[in-house]
C-alpha atoms as a PDB file:
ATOM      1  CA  UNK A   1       8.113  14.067  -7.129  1.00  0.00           C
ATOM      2  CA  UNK A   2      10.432  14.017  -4.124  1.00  0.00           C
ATOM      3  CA  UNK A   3       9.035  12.730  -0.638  1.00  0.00           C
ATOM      4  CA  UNK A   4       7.988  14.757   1.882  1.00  0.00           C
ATOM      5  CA  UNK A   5      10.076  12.756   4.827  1.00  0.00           C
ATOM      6  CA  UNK A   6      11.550  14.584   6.550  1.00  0.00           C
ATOM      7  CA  UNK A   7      14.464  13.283   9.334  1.00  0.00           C
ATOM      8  CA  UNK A   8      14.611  16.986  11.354  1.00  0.00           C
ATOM      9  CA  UNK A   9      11.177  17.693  11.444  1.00  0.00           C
ATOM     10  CA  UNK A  10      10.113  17.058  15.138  1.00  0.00           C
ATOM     11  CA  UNK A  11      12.370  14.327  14.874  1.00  0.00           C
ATOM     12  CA  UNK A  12       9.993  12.341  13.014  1.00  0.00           C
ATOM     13  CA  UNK A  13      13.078   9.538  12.133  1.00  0.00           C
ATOM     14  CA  UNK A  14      12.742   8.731  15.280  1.00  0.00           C
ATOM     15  CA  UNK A  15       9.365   7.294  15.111  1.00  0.00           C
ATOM     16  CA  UNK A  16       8.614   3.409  14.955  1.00  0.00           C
ATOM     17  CA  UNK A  17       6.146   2.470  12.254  1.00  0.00           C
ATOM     18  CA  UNK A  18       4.302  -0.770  12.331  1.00  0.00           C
ATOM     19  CA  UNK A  19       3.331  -2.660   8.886  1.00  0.00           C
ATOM     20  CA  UNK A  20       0.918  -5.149   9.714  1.00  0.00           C
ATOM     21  CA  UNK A  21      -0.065  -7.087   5.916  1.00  0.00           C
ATOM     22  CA  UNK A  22       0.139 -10.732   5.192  1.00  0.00           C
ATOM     23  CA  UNK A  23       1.206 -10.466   1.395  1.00  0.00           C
ATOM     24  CA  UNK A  24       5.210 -10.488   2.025  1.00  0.00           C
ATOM     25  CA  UNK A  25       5.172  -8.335  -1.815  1.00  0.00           C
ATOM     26  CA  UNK A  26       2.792  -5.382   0.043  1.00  0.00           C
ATOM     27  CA  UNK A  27       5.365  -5.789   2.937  1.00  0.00           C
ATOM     28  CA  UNK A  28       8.166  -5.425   0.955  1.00  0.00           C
ATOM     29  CA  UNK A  29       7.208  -2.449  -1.157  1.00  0.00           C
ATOM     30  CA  UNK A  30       5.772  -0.394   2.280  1.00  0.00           C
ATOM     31  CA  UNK A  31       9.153  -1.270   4.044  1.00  0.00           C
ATOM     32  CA  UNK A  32      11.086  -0.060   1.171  1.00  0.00           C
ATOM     33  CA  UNK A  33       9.665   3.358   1.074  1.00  0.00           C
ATOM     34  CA  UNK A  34       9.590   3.319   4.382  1.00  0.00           C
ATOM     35  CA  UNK A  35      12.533   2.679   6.012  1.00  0.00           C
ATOM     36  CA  UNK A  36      14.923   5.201   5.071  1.00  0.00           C
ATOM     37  CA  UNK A  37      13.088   7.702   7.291  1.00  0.00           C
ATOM     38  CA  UNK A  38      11.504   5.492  10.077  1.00  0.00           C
ATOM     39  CA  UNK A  39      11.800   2.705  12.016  1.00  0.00           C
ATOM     40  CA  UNK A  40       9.854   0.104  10.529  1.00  0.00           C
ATOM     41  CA  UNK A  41       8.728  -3.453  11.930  1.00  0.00           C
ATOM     42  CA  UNK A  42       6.436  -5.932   9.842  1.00  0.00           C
ATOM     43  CA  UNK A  43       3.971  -8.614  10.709  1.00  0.00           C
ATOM     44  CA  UNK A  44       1.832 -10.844   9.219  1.00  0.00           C
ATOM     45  CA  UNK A  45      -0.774 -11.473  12.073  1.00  0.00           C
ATOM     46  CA  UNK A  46      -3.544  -9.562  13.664  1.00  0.00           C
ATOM     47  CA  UNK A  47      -2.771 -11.518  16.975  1.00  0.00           C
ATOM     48  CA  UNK A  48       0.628 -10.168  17.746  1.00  0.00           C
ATOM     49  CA  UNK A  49       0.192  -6.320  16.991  1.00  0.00           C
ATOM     50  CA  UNK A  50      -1.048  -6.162  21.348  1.00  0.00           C
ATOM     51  CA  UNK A  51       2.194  -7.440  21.959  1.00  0.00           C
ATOM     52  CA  UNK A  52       4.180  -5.916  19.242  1.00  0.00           C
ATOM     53  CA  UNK A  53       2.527  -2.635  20.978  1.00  0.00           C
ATOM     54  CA  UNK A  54       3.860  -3.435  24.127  1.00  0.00           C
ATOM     55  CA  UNK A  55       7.593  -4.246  22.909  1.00  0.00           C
ATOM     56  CA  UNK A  56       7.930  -1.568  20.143  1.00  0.00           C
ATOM     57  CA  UNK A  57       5.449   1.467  21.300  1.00  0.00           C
ATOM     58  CA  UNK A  58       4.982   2.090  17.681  1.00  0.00           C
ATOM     59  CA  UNK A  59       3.966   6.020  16.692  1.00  0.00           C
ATOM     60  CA  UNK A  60       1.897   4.732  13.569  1.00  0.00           C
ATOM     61  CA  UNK A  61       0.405   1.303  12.556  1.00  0.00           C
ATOM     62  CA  UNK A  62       0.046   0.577   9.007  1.00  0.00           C
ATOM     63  CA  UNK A  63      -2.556  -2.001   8.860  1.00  0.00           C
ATOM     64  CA  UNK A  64      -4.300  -4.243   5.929  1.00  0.00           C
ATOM     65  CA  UNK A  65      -8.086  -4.647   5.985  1.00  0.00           C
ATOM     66  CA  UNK A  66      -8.036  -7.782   5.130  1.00  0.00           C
ATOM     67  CA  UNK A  67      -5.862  -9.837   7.023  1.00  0.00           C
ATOM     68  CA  UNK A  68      -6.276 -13.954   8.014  1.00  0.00           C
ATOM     69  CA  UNK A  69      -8.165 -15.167  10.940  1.00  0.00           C
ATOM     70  CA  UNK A  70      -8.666 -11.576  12.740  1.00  0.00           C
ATOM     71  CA  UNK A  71      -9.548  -8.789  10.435  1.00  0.00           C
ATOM     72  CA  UNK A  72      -7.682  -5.252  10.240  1.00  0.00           C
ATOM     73  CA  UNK A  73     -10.561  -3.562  11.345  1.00  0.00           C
ATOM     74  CA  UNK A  74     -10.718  -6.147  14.514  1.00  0.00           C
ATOM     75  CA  UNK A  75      -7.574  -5.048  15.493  1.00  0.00           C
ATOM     76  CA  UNK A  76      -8.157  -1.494  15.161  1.00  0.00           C
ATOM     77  CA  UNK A  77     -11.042  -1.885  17.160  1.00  0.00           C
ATOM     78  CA  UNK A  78      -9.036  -3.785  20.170  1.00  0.00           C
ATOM     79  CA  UNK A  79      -6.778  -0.966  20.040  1.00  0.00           C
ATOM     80  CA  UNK A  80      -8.845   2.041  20.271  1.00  0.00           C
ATOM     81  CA  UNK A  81     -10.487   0.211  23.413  1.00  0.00           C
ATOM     82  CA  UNK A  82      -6.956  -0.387  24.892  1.00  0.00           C
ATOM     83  CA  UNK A  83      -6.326   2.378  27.239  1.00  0.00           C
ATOM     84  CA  UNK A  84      -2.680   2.640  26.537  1.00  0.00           C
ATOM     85  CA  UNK A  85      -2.367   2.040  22.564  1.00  0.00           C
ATOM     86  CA  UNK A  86      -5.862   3.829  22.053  1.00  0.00           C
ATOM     87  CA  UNK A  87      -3.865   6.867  21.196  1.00  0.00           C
ATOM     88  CA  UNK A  88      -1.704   5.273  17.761  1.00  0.00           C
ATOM     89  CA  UNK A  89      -2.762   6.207  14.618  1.00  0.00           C
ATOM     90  CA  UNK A  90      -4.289   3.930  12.129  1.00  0.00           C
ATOM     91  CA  UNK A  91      -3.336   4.143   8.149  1.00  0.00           C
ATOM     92  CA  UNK A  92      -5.447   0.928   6.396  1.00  0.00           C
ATOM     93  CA  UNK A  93      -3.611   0.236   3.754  1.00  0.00           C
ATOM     94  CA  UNK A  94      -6.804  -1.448   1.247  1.00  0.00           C
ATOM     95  CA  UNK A  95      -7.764  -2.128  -2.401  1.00  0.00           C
ATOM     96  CA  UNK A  96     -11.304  -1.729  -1.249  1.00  0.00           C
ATOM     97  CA  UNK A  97     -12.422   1.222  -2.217  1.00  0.00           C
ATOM     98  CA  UNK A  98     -16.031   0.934  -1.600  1.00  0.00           C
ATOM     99  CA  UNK A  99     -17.992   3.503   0.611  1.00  0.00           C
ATOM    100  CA  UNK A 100     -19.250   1.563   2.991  1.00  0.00           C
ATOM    101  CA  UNK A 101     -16.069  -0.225   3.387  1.00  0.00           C
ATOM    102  CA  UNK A 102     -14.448   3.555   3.907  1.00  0.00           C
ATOM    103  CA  UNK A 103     -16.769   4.042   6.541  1.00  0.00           C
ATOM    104  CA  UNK A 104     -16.240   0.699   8.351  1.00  0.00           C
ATOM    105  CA  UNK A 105     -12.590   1.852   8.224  1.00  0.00           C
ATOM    106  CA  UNK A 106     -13.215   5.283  10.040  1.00  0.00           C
ATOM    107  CA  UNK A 107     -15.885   3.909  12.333  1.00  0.00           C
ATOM    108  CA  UNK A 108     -13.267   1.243  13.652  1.00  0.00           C
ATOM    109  CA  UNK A 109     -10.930   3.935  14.830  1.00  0.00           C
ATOM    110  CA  UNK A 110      -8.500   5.051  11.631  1.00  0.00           C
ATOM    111  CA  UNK A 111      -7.159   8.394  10.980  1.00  0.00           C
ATOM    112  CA  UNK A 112      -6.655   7.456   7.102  1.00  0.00           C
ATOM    113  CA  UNK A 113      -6.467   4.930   4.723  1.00  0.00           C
ATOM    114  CA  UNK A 114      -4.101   4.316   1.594  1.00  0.00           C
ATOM    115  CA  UNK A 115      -5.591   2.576  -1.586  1.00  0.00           C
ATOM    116  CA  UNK A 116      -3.772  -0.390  -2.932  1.00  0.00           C
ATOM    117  CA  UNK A 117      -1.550  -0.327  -5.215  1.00  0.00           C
ATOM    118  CA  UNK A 118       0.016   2.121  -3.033  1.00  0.00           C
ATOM    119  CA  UNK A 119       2.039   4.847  -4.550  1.00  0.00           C
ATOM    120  CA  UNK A 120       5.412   6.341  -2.599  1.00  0.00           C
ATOM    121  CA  UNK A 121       4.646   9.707  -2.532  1.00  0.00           C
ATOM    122  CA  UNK A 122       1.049   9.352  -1.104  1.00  0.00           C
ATOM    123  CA  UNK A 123       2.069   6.843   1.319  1.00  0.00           C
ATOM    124  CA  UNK A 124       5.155   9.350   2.220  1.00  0.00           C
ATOM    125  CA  UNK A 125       2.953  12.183   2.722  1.00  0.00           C
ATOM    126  CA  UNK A 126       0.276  10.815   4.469  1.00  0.00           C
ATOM    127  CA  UNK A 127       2.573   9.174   7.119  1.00  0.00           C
ATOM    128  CA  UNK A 128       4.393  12.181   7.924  1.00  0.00           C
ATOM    129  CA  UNK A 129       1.155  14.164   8.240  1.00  0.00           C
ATOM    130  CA  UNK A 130       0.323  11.781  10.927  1.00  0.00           C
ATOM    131  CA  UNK A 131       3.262  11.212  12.758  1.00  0.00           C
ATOM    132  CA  UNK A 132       3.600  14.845  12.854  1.00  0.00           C
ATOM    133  CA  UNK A 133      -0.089  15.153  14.894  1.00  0.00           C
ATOM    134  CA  UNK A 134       1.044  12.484  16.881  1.00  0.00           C
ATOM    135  CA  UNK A 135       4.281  14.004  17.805  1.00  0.00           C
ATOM    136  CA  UNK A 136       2.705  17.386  18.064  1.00  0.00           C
ATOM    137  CA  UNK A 137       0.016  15.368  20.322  1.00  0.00           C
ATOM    138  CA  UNK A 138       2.690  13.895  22.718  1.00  0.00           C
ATOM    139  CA  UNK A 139       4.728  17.100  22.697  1.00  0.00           C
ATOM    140  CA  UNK A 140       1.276  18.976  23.907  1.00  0.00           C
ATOM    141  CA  UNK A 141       0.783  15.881  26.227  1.00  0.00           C
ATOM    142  CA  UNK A 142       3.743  16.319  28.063  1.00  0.00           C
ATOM    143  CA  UNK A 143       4.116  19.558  28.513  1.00  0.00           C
ATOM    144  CA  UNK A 144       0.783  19.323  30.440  1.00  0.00           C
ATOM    145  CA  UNK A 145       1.745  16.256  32.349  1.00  0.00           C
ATOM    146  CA  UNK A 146       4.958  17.643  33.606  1.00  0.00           C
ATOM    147  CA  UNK A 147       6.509  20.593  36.221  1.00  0.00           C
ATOM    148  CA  UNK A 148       8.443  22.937  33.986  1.00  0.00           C
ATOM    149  CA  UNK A 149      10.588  23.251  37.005  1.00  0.00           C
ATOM    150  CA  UNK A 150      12.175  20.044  37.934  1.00  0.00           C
ATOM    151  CA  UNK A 151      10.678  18.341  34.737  1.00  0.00           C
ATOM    152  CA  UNK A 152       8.916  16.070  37.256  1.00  0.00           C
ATOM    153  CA  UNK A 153       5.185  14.564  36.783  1.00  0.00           C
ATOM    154  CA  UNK A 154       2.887  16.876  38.162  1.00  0.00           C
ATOM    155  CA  UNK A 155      -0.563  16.807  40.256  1.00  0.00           C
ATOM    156  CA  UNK A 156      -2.244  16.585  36.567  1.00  0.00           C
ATOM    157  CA  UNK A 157      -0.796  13.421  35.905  1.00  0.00           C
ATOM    158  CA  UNK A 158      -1.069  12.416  39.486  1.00  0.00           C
ATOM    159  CA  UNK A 159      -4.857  11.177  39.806  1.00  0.00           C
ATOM    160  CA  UNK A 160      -4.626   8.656  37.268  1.00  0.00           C
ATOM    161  CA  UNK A 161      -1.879   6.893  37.501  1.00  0.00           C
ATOM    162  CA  UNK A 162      -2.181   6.521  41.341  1.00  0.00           C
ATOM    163  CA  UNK A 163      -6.342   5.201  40.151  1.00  0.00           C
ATOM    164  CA  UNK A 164      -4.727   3.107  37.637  1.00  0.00           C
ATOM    165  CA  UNK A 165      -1.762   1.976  40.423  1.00  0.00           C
ATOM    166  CA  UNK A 166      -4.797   1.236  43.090  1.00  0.00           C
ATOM    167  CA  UNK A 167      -6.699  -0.807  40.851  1.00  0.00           C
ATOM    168  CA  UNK A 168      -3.468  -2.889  39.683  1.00  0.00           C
ATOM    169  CA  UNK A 169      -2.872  -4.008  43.310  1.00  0.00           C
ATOM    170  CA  UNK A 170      -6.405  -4.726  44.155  1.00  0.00           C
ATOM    171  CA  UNK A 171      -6.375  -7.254  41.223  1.00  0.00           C
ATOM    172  CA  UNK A 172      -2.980  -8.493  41.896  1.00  0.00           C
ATOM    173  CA  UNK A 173      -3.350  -8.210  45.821  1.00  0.00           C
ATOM    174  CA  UNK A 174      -0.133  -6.106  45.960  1.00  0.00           C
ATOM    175  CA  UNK A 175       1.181  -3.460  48.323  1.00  0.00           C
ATOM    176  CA  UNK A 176       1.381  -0.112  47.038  1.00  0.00           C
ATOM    177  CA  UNK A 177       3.396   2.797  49.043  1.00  0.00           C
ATOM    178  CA  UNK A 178       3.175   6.481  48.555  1.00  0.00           C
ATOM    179  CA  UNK A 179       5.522   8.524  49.909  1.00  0.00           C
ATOM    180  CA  UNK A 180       5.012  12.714  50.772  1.00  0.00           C
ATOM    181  CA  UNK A 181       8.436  14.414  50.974  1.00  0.00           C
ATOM    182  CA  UNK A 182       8.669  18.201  51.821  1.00  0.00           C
ATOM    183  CA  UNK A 183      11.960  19.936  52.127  1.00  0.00           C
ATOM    184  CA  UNK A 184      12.671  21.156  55.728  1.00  0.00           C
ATOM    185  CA  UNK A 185      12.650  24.814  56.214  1.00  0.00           C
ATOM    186  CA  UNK A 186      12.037  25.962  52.834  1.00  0.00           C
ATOM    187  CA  UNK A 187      10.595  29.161  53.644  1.00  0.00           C
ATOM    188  CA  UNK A 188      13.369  29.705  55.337  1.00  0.00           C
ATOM    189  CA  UNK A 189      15.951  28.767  52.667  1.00  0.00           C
ATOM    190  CA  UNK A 190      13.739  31.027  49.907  1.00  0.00           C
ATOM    191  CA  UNK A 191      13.366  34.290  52.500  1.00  0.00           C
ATOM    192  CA  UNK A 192      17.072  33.807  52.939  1.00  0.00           C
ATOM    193  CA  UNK A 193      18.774  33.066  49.878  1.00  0.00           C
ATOM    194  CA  UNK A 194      16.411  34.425  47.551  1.00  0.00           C
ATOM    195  CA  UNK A 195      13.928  32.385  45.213  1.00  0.00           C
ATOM    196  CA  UNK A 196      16.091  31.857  42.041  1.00  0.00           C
ATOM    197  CA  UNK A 197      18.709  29.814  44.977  1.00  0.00           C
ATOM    198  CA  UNK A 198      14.957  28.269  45.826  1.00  0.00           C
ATOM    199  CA  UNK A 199      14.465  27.737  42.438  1.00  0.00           C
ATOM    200  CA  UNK A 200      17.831  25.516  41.834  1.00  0.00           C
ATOM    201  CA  UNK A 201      17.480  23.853  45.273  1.00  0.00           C
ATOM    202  CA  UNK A 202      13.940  22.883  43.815  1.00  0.00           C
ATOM    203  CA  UNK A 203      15.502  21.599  41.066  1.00  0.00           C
ATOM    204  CA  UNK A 204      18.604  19.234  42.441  1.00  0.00           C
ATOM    205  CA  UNK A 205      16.568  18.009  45.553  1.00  0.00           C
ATOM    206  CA  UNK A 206      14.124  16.500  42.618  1.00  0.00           C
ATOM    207  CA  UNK A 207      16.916  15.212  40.561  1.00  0.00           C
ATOM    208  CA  UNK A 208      17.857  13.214  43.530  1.00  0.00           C
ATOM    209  CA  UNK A 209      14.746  12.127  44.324  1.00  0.00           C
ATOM    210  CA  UNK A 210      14.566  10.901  39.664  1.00  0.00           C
ATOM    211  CA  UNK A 211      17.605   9.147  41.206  1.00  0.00           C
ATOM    212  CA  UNK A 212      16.495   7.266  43.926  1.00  0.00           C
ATOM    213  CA  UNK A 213      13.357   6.155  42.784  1.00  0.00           C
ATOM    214  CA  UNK A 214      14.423   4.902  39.565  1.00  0.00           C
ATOM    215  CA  UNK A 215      12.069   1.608  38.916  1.00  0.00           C
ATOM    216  CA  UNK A 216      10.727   1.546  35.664  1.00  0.00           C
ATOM    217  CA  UNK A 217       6.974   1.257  37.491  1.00  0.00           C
ATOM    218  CA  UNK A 218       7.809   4.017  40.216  1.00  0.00           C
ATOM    219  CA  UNK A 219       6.720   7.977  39.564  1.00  0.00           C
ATOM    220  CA  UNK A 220       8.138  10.759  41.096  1.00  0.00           C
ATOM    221  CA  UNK A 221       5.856  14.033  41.150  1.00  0.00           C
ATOM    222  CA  UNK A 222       6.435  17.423  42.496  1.00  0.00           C
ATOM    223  CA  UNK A 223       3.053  17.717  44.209  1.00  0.00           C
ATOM    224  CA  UNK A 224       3.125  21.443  44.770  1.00  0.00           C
ATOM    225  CA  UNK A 225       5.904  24.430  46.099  1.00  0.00           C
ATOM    226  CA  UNK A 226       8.637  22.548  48.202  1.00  0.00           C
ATOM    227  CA  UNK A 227       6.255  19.091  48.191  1.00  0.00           C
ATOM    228  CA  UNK A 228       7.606  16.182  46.461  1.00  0.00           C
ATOM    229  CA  UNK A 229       5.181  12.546  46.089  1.00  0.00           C
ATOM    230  CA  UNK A 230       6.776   8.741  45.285  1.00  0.00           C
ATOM    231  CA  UNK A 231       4.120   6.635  44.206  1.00  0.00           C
ATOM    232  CA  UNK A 232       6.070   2.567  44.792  1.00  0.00           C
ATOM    233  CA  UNK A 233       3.862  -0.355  43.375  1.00  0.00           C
ATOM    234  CA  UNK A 234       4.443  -3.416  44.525  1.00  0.00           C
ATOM    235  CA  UNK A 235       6.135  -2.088  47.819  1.00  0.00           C
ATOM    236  CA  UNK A 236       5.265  -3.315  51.551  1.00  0.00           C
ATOM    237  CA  UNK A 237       5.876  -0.651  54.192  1.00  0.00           C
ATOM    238  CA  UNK A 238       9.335  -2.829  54.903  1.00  0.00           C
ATOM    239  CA  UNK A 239      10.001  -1.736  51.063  1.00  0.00           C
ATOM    240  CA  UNK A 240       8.771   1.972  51.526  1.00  0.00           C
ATOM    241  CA  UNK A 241      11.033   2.455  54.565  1.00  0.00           C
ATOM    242  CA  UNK A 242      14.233   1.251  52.292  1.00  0.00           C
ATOM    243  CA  UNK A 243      13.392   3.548  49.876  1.00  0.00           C
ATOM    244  CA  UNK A 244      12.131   6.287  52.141  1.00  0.00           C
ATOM    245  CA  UNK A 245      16.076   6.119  54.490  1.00  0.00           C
ATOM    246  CA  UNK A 246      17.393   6.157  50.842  1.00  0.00           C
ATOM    247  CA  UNK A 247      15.791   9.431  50.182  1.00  0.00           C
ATOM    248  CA  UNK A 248      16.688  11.003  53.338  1.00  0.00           C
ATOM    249  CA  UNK A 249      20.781  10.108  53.172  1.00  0.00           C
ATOM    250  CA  UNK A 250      20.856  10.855  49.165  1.00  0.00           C
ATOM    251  CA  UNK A 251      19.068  14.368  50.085  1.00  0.00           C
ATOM    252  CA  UNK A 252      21.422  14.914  52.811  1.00  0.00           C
ATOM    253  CA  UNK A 253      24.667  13.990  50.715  1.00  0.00           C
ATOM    254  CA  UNK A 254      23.939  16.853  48.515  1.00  0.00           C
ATOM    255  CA  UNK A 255      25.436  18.983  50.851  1.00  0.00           C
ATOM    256  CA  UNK A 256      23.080  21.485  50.344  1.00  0.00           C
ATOM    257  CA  UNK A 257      23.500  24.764  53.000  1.00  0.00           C
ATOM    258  CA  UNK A 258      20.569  25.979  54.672  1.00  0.00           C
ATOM    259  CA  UNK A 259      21.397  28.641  57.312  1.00  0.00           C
ATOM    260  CA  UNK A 260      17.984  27.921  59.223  1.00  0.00           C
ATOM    261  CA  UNK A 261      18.613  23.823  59.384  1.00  0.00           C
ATOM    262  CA  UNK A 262      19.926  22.720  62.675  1.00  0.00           C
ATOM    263  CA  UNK A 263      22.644  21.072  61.023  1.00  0.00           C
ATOM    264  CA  UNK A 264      23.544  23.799  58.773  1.00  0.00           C
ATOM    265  CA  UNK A 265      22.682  21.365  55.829  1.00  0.00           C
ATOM    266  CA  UNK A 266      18.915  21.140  53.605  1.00  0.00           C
ATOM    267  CA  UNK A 267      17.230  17.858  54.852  1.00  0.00           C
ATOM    268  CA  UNK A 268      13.990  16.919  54.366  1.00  0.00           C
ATOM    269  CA  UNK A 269      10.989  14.984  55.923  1.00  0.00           C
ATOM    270  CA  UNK A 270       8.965  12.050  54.235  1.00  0.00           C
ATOM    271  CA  UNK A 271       5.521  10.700  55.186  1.00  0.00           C
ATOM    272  CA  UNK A 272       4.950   7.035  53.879  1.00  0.00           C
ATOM    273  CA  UNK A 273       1.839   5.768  53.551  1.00  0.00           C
ATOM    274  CA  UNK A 274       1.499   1.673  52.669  1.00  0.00           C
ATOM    275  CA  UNK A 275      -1.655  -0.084  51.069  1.00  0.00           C
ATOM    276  CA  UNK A 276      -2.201  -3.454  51.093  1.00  0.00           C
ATOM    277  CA  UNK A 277      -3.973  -4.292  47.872  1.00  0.00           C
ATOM    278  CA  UNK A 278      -6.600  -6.314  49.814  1.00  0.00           C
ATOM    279  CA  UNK A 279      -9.580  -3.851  49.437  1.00  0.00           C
ATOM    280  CA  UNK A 280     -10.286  -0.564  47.125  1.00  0.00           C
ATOM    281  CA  UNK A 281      -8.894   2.531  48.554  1.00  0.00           C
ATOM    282  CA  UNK A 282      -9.781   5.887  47.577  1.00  0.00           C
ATOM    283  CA  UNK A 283      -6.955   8.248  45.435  1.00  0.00           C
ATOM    284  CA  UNK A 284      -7.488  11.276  48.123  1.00  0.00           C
ATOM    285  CA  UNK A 285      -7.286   8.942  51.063  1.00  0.00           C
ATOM    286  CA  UNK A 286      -4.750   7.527  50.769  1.00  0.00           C
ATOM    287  CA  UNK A 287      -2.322  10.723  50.076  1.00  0.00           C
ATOM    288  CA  UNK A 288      -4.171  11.768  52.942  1.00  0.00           C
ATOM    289  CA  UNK A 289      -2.333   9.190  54.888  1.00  0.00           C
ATOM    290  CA  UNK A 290       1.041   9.818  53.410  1.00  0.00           C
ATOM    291  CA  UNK A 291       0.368  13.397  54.330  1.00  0.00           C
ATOM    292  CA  UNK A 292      -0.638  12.417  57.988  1.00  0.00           C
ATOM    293  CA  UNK A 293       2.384  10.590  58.018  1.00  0.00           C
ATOM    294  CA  UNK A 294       4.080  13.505  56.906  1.00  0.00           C
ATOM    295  CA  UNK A 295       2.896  15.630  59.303  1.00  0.00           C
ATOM    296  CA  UNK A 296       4.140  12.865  62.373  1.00  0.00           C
ATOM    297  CA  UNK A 297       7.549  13.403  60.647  1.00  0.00           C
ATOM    298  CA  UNK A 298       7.676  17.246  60.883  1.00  0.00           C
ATOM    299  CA  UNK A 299       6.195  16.818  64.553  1.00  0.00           C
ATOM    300  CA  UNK A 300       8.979  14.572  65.695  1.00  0.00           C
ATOM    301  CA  UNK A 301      11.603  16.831  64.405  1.00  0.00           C
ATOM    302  CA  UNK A 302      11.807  16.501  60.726  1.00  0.00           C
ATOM    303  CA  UNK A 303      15.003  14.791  58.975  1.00  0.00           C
ATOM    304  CA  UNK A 304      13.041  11.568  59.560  1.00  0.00           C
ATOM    305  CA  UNK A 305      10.467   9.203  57.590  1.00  0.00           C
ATOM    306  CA  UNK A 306       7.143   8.404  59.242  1.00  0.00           C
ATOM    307  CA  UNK A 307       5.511   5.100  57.728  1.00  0.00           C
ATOM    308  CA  UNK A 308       2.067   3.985  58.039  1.00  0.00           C
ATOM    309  CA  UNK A 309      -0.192   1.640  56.790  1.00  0.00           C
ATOM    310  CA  UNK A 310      -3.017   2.892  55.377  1.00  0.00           C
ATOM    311  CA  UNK A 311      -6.614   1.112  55.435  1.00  0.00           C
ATOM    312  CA  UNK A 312      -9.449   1.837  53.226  1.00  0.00           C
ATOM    313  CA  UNK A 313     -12.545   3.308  55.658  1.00  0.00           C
ATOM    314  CA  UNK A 314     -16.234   3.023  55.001  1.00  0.00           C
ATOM    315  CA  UNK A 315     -18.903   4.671  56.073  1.00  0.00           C
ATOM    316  CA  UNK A 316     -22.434   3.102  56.381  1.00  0.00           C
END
């Protein structure tokens, strides 16, 4: 029987498998079937798969039940209650084929399990199955998470990764900036020129922003119509100023006309708001400062940045 492995199908060689087994022979023989389709990466240990999550960002894990001092299905279960690997598919590869060692198996978070000794085909077909949910999974995942304009994050994907962002500088007693960026005049610009020339402007004013803000832990999201939001951890108000006079030149070197802007060229205006990690502050409040900020910007004459520091409030 040939496999079912397919490298054009949703571009499934592209997708890292982890073989986690401590008999180097099981290792071998998974690898070997393996590895002309995928990416594959072995270890021995329970302990390392965490990490070996966080360097590979594997699209499967093949995992043994019955590993050495931490068991296959404890590591299952530490994923699934890992935010960010919670979402990887779990194949237990086991010669146990007794129910209520099945059940233990789907109860600690696997999609399937493969019997040992393991045969190709079955082991071909059942990986591709999965990796083809989880592609299909990601695909659907983005596509949700993203503007179809600019290709930008959007206000979906917004609200928890700011929550997430807050909370990691309250427990490392960072600063975190957010920055609110509208394009000047863009009614203007649209009534003017038309929307498809809105449409491209849309589209290179975020490309420039991709390209300023270009830190692995920053996010760039096109908030809503001509509104564009930087969310900068581990950034002081000194930091968010850099960044936001960055912004403002890069926009401006686009060269962009606008027949309504002063200067005859698109600019825009930026609102920076600056926490200081030392107490909680609330996701709405604090792009209600940015936007306050924002507002101080458009007030003073636009083609400027406004920063501010924002403080958590309570009420009693």
């Amino acid at each position: 029987m040939q496999p079912v492995a397919s490298s054009t199908d949703l571009k499934l060689n592209d997708s890292v498998i982890l073989i986690v087994d401590d008999e180097p022979i099981n290792t071998t023989v998974i690898e070997s079937l393996l590895a002309p389709f995928y990416k594959t990466h072995t270890t021995d240990c329970g302990e390392n798969v965490l990490h070996l999550c966080e360097t590979l960002k594997p699209d499967l894990i093949l995992l043994d039940v019955m590993l050495g001092s931490m068991s296959g299905l404890d590591v299952c279960k530490l994923l699934k209650k890992h935010s960010q690997y919670n979402d990887i598919p779990v194949i237990f590869i086991t010669a146990i084929m007794d129910q209520d060692d099945q059940n233990r198996c789907w109860q600690a978070g696997a999609v399937d399990f493969v019997s040992k000794p393991v045969y190709g085909a079955t082991l071909l077909n059942r990986v591709k199955a999965h990796l083809t949910l989880k592609k299909q999974a990601d695909l659907l995942k983005s596509l949700c998470e993203h503007d179809s304009l600019t290709g930008l994050n959007n206000r979906r994907f917004l609200q928890n990764t700011l929550d997430q962002n807050i909370r990691l500088a309250v427990r490392n007693d960072k600063a975190l900036s957010v920055l609110m960026l509208d394009i000047d005049y863009f009614k203007q610009y649209n009534d003017s020129l038309g929307h498809q020339q809105g449409d491209e402007c849309l589209k290179r004013v975020a490309d420039e922003i991709k390209k300023s803000v270009n830190r692995p832990t920053d996010t760039t999201i096109r908030y809503g119509g001509e509104e564009f939001l930087c969310v900068l951890p581990d950034t002081d108000i000194q930091g968010a100023q850099f960044i936001a006079h960055k912004l403002l030149a890069n926009i401006r070197k686009l060269n962009i006309e606008h027949p309504h802007a002063t200067s005859g060229v698109l600019s825009i205006s930026i609102g920076s708001a600056t926490f200081s990690g030392h107490e909680a502050i609330d996701t709405d409040e604090l792009i209600r400062c940015a936007d306050k900020a924002l507002y101080q910007a458009k007030h003073q004459g636009r083609n400027r940045c406004v920063c501010i520091l924002a403080e958590p409030s309570f009420s009693f």
